[in-house]
Every structure is written in C-alpha cells, then in structure tokens.
Protein backbone atom coordinates (compact mmCIF):
# COMPACT_ATOMS: atom_id res chain seq x y z
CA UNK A 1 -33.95 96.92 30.63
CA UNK A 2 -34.28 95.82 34.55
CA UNK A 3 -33.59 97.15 37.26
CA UNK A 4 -30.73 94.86 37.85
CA UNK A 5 -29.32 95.52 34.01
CA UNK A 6 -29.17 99.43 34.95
CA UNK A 7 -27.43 98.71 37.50
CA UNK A 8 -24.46 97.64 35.59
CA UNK A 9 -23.43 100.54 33.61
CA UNK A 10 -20.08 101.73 34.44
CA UNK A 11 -17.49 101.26 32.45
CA UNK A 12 -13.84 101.02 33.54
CA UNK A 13 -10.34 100.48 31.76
CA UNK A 14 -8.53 97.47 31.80
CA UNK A 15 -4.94 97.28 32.14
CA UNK A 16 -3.21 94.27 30.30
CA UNK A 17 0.43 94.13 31.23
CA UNK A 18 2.88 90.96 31.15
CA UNK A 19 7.00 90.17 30.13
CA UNK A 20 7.20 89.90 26.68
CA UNK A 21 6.07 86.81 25.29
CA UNK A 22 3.34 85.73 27.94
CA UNK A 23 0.52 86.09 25.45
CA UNK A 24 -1.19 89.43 26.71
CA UNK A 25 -1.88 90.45 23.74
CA UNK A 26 -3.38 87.06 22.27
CA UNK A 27 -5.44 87.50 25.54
CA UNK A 28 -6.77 90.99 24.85
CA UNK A 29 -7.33 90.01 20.91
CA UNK A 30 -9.18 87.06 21.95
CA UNK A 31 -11.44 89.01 24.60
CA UNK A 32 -12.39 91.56 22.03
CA UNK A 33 -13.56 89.16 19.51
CA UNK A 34 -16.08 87.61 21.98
CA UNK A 35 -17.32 90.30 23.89
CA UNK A 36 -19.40 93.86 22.31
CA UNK A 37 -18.66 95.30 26.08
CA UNK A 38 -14.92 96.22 25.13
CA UNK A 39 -12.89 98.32 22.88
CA UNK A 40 -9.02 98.23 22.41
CA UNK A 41 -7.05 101.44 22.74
CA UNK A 42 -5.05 102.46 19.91
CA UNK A 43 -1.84 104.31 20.55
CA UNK A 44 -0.20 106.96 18.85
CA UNK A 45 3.44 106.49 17.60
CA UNK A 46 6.31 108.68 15.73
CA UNK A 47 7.47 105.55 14.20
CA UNK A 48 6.56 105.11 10.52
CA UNK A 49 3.60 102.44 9.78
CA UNK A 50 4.12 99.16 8.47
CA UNK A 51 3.12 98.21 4.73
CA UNK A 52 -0.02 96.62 6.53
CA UNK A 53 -0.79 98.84 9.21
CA UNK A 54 -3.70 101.67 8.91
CA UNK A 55 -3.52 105.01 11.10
CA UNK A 56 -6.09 104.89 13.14
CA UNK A 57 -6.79 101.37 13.72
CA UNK A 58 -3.04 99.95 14.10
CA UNK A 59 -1.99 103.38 15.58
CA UNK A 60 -2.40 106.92 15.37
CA UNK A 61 0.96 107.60 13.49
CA UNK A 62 2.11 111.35 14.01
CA UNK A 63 4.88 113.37 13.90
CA UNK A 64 7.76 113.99 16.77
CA UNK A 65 6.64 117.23 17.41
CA UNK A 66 2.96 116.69 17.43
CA UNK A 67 3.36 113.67 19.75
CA UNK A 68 5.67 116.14 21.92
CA UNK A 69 2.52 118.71 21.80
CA UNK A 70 0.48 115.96 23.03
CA UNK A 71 2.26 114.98 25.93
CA UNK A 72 2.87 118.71 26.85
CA UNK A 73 -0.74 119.66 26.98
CA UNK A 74 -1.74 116.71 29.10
CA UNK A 75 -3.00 114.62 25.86
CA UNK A 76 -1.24 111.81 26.96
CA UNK A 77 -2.11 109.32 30.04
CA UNK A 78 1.25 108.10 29.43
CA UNK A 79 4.11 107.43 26.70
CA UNK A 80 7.68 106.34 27.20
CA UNK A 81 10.81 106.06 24.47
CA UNK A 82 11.34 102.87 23.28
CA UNK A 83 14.02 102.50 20.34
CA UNK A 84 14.21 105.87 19.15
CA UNK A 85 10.56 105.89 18.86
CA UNK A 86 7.59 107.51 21.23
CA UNK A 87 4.75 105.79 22.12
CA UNK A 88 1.83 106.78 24.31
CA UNK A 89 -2.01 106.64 25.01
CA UNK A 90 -4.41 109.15 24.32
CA UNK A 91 -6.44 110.16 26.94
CA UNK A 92 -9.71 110.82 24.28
CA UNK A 93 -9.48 106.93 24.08
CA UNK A 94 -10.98 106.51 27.81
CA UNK A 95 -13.06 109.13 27.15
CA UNK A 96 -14.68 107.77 24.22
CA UNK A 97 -14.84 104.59 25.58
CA UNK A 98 -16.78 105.38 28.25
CA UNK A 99 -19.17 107.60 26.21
CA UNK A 100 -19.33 104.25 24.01
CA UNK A 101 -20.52 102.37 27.51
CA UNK A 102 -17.63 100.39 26.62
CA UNK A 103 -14.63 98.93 28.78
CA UNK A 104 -11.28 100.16 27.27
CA UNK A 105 -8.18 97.44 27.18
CA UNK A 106 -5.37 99.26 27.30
CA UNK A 107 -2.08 96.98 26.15
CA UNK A 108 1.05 98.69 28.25
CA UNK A 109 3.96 97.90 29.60
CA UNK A 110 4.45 98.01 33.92
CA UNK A 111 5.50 101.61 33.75
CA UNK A 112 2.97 103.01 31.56
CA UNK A 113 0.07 100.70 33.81
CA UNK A 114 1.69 102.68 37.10
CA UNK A 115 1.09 106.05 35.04
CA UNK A 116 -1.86 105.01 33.91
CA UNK A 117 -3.41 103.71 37.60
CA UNK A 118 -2.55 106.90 38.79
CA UNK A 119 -4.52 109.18 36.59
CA UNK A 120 -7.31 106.03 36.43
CA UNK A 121 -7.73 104.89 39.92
CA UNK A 122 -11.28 103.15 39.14
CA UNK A 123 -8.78 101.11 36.10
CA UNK A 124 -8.88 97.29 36.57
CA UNK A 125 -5.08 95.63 36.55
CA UNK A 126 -4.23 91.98 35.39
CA UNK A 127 -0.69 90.97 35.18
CA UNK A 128 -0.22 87.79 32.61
CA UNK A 129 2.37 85.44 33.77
CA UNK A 130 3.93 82.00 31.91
CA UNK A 131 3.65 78.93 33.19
CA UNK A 132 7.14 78.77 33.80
CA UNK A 133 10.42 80.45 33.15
CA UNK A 134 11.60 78.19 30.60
CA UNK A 135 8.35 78.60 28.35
CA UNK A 136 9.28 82.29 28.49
CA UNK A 137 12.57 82.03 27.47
CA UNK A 138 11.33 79.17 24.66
CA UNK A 139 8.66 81.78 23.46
CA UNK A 140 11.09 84.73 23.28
CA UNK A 141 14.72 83.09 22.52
CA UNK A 142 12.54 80.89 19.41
CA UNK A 143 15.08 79.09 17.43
CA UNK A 144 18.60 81.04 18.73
CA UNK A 145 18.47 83.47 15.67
CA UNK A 146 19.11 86.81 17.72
CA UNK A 147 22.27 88.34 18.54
CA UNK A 148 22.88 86.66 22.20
CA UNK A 149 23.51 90.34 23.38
CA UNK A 150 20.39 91.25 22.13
CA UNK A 151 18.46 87.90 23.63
CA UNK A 152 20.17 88.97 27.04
CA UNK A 153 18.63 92.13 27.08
CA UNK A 154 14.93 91.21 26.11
CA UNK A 155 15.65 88.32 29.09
CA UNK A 156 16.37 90.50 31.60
CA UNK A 157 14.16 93.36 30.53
CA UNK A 158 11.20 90.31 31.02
CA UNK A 159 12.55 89.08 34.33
CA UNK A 160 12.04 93.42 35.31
CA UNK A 161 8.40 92.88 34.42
CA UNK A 162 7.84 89.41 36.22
CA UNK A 163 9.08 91.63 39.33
CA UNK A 164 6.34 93.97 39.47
CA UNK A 165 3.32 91.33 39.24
CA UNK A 166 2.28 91.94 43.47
CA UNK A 167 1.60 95.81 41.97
CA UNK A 168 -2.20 94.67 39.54
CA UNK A 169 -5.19 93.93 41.06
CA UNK A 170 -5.16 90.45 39.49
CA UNK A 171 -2.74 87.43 38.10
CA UNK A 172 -3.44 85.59 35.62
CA UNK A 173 -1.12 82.34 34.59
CA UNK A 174 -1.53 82.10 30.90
CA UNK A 175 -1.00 78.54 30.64
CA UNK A 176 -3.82 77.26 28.10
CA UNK A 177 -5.51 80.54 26.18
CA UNK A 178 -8.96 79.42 26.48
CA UNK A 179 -8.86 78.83 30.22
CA UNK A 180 -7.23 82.70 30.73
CA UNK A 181 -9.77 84.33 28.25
CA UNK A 182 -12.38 82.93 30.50
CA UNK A 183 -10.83 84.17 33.75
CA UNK A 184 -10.19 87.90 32.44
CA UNK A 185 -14.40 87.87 31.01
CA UNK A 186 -14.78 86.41 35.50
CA UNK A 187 -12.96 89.90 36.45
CA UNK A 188 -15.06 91.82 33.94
CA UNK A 189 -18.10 90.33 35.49
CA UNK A 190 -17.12 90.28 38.91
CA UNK A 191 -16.26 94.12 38.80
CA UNK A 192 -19.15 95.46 37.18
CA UNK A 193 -20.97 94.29 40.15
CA UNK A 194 -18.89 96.34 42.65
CA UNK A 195 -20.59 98.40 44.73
CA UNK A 196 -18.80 101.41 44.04
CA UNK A 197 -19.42 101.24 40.32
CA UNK A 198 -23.27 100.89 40.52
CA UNK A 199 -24.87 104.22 39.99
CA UNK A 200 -28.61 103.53 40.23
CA UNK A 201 -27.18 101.09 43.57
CA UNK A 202 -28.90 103.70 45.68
CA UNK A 203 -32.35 104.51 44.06
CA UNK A 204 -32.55 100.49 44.00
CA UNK A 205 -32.31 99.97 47.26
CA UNK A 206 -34.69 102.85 48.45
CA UNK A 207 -37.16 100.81 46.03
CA UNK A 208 -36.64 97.82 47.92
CA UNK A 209 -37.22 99.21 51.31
CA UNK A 210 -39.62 101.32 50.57
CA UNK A 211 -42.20 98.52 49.21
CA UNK A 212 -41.12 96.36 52.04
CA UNK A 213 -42.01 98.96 54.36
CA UNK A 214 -45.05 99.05 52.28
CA UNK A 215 -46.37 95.25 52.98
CA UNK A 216 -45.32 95.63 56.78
CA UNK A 217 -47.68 98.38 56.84
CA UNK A 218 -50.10 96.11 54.68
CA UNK A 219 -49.70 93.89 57.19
C-alpha cells in the first residue's frame, strides 16, 4: 500500500436519518451493495421476528429483560419504545466495525442520531429529505387504505423529523436514487480525507520535509 492509501484508515459511523418514507433505507441498502468499505448495524429488538427474518442479520431478537440489562450496563448507544416494542443499537457494532476497518451505517431515527452523536462525536450525519411534501405524503398515505387517524399521526410524526434536518452534518434531497447513492459514496470520500482522521498525517509530512530539506542541502 502507499503512503497516501495508509493514510486513509479511519473508519467512522454514518448516521442515516430521514421522515418516514424518504428512501433512507433504499439509500443505505444501495450503498452497501456497492461498496466493501461499509457494514450495516443490526439492532436488537424485544419484538418477535418475522417468518423471514434471521436473528442476527435482520436483528438481534432478545428478551425484555435482557434488552433492559443491556441498556442498564451501558450496552446500548441508544434505544427508544416504539409500539410496545424496544429497539436499540449495540455499542459492540461500532466496535467491530472499526476492528473490521469498516464504516458502520447506522439506520435511526432523529432522536436516537442525537444519542448517538453524542457518545460518537467523530460519527458522520446525513439527513434524507423528499423532493417535496406531496411525494412524502404520496409515498406514505399510498392508496388511502389506513385508518385517517392513523395516516395523521405518521404525517405529523414525519413533518417532526423534517424539523430537525439543520441538526446533520449533511442534506441530501433524495429525488432520483442513483444521483443520492452517489452523493452519500462523495461524503464517504470527502471525509476520509479529513485531517483529523489521518493517523500516519504526521509521519507523512515529516517525510516530506525532511527529503526536501534533504535536496536544499543537496543543493
């Protein structure tokens, strides 16, 4: 490897947050399938798995009281309620991922990214947007099936979310997939050159100097 490749070897987490039906997750799918550089977090859950999900690669399904041992002895970057249920992230997911060399994508909603940024303050943030605020309500309303209580509340729990966009690092308006997979893999690229995150930044640069001290001496 170069000098310039070693350079580049810090992985970070990347927050994906967004109102329901923006396509975050379509984003983060997408992003995994074309890059080896990233690794999707799995969360763990108290609700009971699907017919086709798998513990362990859907979710890490466990029990109320285990998931309330987790969160008590610090286990947890974050969970929340939703439903009944408990979700949250483990914190060995980061931990692995990094040991992996790998950038974790962590799929949360704005108040688990907030919990999250605070343990994680190296964590990159993107915030997926619509295009507009009709294609969100076409994408999450569908065909008028749901109960219109029930379509109120996803509405305004989605305008909630929309609020907190001026909190991530980076905005993304997910109006053609292609075109937003390609500007989340620019932030990837654009980060991993940060100073901050180069650890062999400073050994390079005494190189540098130190054989162009050589050839002034040279003459």
């Amino acid at each position: 490897m170069s000098e310039v490749g070693r350079l580049l070897g810090r992985p970070f987490p990347i927050i994906f947050a967004a109102p329901s039906g923006a396509g975050k997750t379509t984003i983060a799918q997408r992003l995994r399938e074309r890059r080896d550089d990233v690794v999707f977090s799995i969360s763990a859950t108290t609700r009971d798995p699907r017919s086709y999900e798998h513990d362990g690669v859907d979710y890490h399904f466990v029990g109320e009281p285990e998931f309330r041992r987790m969160a008590g002895s610090g286990e947890l970057l974050e969970w929340a309620e939703v439903h009944t249920r408990l979700y949250g992230t483990p914190r060995r997911n980061v931990e692995e991922a990094a040991a992996a060399g790998k950038h974790l994508i962590l799929d949360i909603d704005v108040q688990g990214s907030r919990l999250v940024r605070r343990a994680i303050p190296e964590a990159v943030a993107i915030f997926v947007l619509p295009p507009s605020g009709q294609e969100l309500v076409r994408r999450l309303v569908g065909r008028g099936s749901e109960d219109p209580s029930r379509r109120r509340r996803r509405l305004a729990a989605a305008r909630r979310e929309i609020e907190a966009a001026a909190e991530f690092d980076y905005v993304i308006v997910n109006d053609d997939l292609d075109s937003s997979v390609a500007a989340v893999e620019s932030i990837i690229d654009a980060e991993r050159r940060r100073s901050a995150r180069l650890r062999g930044l400073p050994g390079f640069v005494e190189q540098l100097c130190r054989e162009v001290d050589e050839a002034v001496a040279n003459g």
